[in-house]
N, C-alpha and C. Protein backbone atom coordinates (compact mmCIF):
# COMPACT_ATOMS: atom_id res chain seq x y z
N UNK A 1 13.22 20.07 -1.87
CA UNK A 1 13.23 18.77 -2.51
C UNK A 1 11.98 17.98 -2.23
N UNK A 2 11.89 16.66 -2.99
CA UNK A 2 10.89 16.00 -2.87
C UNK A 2 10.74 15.32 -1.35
N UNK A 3 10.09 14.90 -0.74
CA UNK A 3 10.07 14.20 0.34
C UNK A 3 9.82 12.78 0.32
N UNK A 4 9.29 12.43 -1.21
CA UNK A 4 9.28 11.26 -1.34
C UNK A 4 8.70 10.68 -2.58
N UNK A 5 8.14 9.67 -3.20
CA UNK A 5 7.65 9.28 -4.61
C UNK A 5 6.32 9.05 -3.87
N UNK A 6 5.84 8.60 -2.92
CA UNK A 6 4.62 8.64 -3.00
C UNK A 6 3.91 9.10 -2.05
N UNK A 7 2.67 9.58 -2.07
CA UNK A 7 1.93 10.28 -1.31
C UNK A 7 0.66 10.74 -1.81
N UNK A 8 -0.05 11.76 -1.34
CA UNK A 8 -1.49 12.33 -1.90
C UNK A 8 -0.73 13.47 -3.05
N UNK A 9 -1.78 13.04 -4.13
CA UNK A 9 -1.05 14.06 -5.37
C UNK A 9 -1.99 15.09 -5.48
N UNK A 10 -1.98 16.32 -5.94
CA UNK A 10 -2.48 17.42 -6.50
C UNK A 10 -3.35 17.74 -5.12
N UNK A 11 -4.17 18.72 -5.51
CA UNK A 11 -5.14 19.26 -4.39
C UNK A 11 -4.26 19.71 -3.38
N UNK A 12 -4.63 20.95 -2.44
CA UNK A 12 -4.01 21.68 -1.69
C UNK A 12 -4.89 21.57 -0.44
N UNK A 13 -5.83 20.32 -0.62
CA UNK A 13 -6.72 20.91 0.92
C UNK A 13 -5.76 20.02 1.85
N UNK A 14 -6.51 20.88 3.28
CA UNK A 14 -5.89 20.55 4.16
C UNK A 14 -6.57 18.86 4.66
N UNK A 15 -5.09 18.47 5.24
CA UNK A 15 -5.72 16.99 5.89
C UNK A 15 -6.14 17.05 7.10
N UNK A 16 -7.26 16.22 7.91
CA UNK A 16 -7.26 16.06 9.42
C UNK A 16 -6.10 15.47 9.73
N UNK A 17 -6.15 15.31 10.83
CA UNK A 17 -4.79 14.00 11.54
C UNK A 17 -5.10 12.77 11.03
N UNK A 18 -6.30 12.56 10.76
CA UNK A 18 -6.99 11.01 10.89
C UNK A 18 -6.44 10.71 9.56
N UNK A 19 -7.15 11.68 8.52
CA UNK A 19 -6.59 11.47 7.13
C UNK A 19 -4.94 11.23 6.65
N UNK A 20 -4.17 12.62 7.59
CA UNK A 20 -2.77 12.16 7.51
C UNK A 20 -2.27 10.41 7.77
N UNK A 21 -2.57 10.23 8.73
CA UNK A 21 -2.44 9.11 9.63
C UNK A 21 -2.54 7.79 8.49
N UNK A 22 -3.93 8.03 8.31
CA UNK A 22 -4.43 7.36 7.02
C UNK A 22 -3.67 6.96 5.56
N UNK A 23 -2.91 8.23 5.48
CA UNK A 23 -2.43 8.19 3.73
C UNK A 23 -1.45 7.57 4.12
N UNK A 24 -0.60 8.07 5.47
CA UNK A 24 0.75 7.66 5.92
C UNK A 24 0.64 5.60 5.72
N UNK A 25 -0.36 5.55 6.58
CA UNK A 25 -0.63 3.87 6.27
C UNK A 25 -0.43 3.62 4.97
N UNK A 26 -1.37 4.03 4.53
CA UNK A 26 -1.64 3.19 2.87
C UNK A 26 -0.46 3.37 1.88
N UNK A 27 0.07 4.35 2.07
CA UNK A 27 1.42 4.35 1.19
C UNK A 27 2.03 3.69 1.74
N UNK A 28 2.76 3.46 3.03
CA UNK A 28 3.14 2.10 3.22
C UNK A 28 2.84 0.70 2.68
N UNK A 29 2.02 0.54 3.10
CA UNK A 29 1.43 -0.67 2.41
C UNK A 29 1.60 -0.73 1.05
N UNK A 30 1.31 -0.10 0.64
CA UNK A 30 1.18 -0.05 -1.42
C UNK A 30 2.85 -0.18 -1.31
N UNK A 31 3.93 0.63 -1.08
CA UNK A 31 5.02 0.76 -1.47
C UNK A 31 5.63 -0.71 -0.99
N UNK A 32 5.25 -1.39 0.01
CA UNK A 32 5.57 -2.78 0.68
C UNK A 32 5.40 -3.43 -0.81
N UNK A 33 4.10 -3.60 -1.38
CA UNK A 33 4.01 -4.49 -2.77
C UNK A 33 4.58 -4.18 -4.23
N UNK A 34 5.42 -3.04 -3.80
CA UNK A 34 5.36 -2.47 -5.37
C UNK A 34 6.72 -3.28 -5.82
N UNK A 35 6.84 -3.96 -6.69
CA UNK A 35 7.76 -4.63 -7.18
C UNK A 35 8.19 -3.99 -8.39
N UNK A 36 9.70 -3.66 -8.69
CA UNK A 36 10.05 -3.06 -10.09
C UNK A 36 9.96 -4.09 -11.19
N UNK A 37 10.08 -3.59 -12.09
CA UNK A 37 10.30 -4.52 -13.21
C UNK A 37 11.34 -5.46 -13.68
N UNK A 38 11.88 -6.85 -13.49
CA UNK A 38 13.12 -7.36 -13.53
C UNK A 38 13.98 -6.33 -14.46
N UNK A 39 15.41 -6.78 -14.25
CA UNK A 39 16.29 -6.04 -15.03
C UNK A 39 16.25 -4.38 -15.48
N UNK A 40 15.02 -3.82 -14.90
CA UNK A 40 15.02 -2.55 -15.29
C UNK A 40 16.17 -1.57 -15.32
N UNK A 41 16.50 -1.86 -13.83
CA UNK A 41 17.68 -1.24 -13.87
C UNK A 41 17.89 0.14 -13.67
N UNK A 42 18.81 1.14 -14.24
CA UNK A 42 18.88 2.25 -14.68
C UNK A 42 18.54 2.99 -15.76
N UNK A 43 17.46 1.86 -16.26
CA UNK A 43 16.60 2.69 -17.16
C UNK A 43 15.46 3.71 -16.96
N UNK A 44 15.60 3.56 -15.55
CA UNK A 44 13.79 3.78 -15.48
C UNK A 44 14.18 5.47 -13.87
N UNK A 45 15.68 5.15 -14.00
CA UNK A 45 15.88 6.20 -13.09
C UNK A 45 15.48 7.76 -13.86
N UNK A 46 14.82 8.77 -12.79
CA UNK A 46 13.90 9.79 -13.62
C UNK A 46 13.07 9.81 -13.93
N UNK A 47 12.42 8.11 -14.05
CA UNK A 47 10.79 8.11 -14.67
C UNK A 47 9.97 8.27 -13.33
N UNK A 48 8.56 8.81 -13.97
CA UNK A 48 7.64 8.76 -12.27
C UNK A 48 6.45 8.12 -13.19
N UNK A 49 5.74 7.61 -12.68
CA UNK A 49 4.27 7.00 -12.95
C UNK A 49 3.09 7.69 -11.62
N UNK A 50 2.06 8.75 -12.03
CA UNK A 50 0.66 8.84 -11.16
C UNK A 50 -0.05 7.84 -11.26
N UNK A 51 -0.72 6.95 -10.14
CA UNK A 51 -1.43 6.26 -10.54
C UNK A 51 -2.43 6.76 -9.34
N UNK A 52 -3.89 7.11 -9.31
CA UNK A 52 -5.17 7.01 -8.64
C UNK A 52 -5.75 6.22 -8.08
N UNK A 53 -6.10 6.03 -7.01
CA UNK A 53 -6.79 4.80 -6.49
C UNK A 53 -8.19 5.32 -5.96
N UNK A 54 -9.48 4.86 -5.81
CA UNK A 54 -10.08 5.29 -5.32
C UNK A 54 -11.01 3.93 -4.39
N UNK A 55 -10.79 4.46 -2.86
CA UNK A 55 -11.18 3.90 -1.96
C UNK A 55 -12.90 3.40 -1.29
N UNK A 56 -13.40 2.72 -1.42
CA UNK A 56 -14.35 2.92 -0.28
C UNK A 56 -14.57 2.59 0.73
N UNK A 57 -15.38 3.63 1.65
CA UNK A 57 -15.37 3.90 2.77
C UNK A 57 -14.67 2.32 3.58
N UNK A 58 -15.47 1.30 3.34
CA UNK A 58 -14.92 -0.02 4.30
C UNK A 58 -13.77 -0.30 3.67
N UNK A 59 -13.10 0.24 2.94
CA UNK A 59 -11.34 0.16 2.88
C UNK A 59 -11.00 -0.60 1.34
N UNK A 60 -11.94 -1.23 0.61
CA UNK A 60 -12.17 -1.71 -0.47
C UNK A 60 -11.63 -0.79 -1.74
N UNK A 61 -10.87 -1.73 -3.11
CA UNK A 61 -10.62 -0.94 -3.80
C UNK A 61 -11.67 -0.71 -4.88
N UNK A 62 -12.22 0.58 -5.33
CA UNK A 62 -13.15 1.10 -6.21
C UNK A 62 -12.78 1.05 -7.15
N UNK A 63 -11.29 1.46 -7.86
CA UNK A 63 -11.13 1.64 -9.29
C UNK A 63 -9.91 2.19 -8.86
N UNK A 64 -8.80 1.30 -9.87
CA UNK A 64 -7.07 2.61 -10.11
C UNK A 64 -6.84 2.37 -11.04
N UNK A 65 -6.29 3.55 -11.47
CA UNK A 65 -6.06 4.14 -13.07
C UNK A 65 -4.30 4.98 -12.78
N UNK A 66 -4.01 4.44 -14.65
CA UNK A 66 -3.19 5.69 -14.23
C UNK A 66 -3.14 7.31 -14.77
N UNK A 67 -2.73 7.85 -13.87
CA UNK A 67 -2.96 9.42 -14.36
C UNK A 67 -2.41 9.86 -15.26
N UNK A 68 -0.69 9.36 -14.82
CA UNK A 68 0.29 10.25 -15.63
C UNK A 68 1.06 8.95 -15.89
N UNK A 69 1.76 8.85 -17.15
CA UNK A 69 2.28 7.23 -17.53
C UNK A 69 3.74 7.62 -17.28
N UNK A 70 4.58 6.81 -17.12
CA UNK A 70 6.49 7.32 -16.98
C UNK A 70 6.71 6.98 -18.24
N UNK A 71 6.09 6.72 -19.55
CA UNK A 71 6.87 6.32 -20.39
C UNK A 71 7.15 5.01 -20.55
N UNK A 72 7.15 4.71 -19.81
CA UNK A 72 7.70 3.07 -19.59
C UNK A 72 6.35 2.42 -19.24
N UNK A 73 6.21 1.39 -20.38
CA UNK A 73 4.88 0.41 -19.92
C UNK A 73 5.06 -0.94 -18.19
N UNK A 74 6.30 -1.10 -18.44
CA UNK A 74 6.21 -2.06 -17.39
C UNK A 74 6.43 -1.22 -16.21
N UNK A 75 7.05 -0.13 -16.02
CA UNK A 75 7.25 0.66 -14.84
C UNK A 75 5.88 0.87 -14.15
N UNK A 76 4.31 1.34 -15.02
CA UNK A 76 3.14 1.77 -15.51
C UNK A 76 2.55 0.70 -14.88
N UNK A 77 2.62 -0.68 -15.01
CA UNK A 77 2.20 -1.81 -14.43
C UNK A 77 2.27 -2.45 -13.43
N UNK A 78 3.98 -1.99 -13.01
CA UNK A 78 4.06 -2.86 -11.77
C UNK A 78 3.64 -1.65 -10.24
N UNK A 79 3.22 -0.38 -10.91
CA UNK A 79 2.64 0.59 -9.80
C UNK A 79 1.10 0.23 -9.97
N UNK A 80 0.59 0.10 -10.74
CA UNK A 80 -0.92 -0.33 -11.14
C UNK A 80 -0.89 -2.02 -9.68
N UNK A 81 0.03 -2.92 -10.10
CA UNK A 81 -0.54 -3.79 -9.90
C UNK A 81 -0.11 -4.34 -8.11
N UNK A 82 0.93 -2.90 -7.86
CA UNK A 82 1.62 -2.65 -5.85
C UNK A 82 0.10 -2.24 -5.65
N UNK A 83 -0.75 -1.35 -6.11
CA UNK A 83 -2.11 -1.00 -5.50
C UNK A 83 -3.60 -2.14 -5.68
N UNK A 84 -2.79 -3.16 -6.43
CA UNK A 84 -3.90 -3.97 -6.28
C UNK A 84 -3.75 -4.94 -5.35
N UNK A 85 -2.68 -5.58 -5.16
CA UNK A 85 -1.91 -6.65 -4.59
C UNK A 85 -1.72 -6.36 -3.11
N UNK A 86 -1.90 -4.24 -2.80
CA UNK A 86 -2.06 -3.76 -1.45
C UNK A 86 -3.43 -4.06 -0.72
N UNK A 87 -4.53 -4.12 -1.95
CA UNK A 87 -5.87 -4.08 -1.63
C UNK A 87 -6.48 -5.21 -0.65
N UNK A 88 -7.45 -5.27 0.08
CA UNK A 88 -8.18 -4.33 0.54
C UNK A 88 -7.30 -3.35 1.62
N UNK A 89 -7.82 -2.17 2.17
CA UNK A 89 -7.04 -0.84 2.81
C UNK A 89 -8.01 -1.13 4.02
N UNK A 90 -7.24 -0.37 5.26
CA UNK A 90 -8.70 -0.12 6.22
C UNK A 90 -9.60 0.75 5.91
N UNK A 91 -10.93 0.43 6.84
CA UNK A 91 -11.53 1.36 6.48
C UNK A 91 -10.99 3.47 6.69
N UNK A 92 -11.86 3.84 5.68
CA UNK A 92 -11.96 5.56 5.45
C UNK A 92 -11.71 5.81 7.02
N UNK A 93 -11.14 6.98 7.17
CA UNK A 93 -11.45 7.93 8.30
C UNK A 93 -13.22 8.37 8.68
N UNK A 94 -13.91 8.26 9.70
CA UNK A 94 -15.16 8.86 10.05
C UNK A 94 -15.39 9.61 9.31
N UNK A 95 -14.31 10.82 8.82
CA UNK A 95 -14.82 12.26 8.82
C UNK A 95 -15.33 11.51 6.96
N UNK A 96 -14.95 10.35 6.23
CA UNK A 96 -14.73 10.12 5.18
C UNK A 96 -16.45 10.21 4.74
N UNK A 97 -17.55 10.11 5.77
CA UNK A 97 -18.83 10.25 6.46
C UNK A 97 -19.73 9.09 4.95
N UNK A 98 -18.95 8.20 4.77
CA UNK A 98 -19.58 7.04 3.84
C UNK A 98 -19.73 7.38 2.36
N UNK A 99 -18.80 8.08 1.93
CA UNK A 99 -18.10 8.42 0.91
C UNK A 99 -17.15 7.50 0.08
N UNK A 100 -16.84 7.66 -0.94
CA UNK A 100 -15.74 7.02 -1.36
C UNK A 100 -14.61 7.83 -1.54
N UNK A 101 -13.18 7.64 -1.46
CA UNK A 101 -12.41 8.73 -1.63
C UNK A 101 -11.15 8.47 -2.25
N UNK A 102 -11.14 9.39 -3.10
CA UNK A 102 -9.74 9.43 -4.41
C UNK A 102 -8.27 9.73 -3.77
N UNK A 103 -7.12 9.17 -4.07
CA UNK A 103 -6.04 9.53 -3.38
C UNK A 103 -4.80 8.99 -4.52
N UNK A 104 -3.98 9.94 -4.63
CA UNK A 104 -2.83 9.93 -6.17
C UNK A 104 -1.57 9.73 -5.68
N UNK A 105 -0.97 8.57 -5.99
CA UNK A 105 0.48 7.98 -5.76
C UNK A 105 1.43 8.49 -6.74
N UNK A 106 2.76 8.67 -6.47
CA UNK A 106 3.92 9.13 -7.20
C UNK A 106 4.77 7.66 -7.21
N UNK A 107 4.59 6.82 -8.43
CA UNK A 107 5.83 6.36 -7.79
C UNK A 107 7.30 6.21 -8.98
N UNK A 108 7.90 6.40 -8.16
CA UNK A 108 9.87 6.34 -9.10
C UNK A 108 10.63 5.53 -8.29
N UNK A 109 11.15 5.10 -9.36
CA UNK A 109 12.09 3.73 -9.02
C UNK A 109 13.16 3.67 -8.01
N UNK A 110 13.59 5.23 -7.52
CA UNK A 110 14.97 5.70 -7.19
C UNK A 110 14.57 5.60 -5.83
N UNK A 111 13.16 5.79 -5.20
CA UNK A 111 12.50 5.53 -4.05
C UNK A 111 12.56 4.07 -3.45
N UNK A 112 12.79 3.18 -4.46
CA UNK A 112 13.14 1.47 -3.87
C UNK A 112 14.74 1.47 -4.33
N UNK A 113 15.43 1.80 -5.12
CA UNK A 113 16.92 1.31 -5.82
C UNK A 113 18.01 2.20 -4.94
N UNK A 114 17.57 3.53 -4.70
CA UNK A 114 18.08 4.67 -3.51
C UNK A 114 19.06 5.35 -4.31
């Protein structure tokens, strides 16, 4: 099963600790702001929204988009706007070596409603 709606999406590389440590934060945080859409309800149970964020190094947000839409425009928005409202992040991990770096959220409604 899933372990959860959000986290690092696609890509198979491996994480350091620092990086784990790292994503573990920031999805916190983001999921702290993510507000559903009034009245949504049980409409939106089953939907998922990707949305991308991309970081730089001093913890700043670069650009989020979404990847994959749920179908639902306001579902689409209020994950767009938990990653803005999370912003600024700490800074990158060292190893991030003054880079900017991409990282892909899952999020579904059933993860806040249970």
């Amino acid at each position: 099963g899933d372990s959860g709606g959000m986290g690092p999406a696609g890509g198979g590389a491996k994480l350091t600790a620092a990086f784990q440590l790292y994503y573990s934060n920031l999805k916190a945080k983001v999921h702290r702001h993510w507000v559903l859409p009034e009245n949504a309800g049980s409409k939106l149970r089953g939907l998922e929204a990707i949305v991308v964020l991309r970081i730089r190094q001093d913890g700043h947000l670069e650009r989020v988009w979404l990847e994959k839409s749920s179908g639902n425009l306001r579902l689409d928005s209020s994950a767009i706007r938990a990653v803005e409202r999370a912003a600024p992040f700490s800074p990158l991990p060292s190893e991030a070596r003054g880079r900017s770096h991409e990282v892909g959220f899952r999020f579904k409604p059933e993860d806040i409603t249970g």
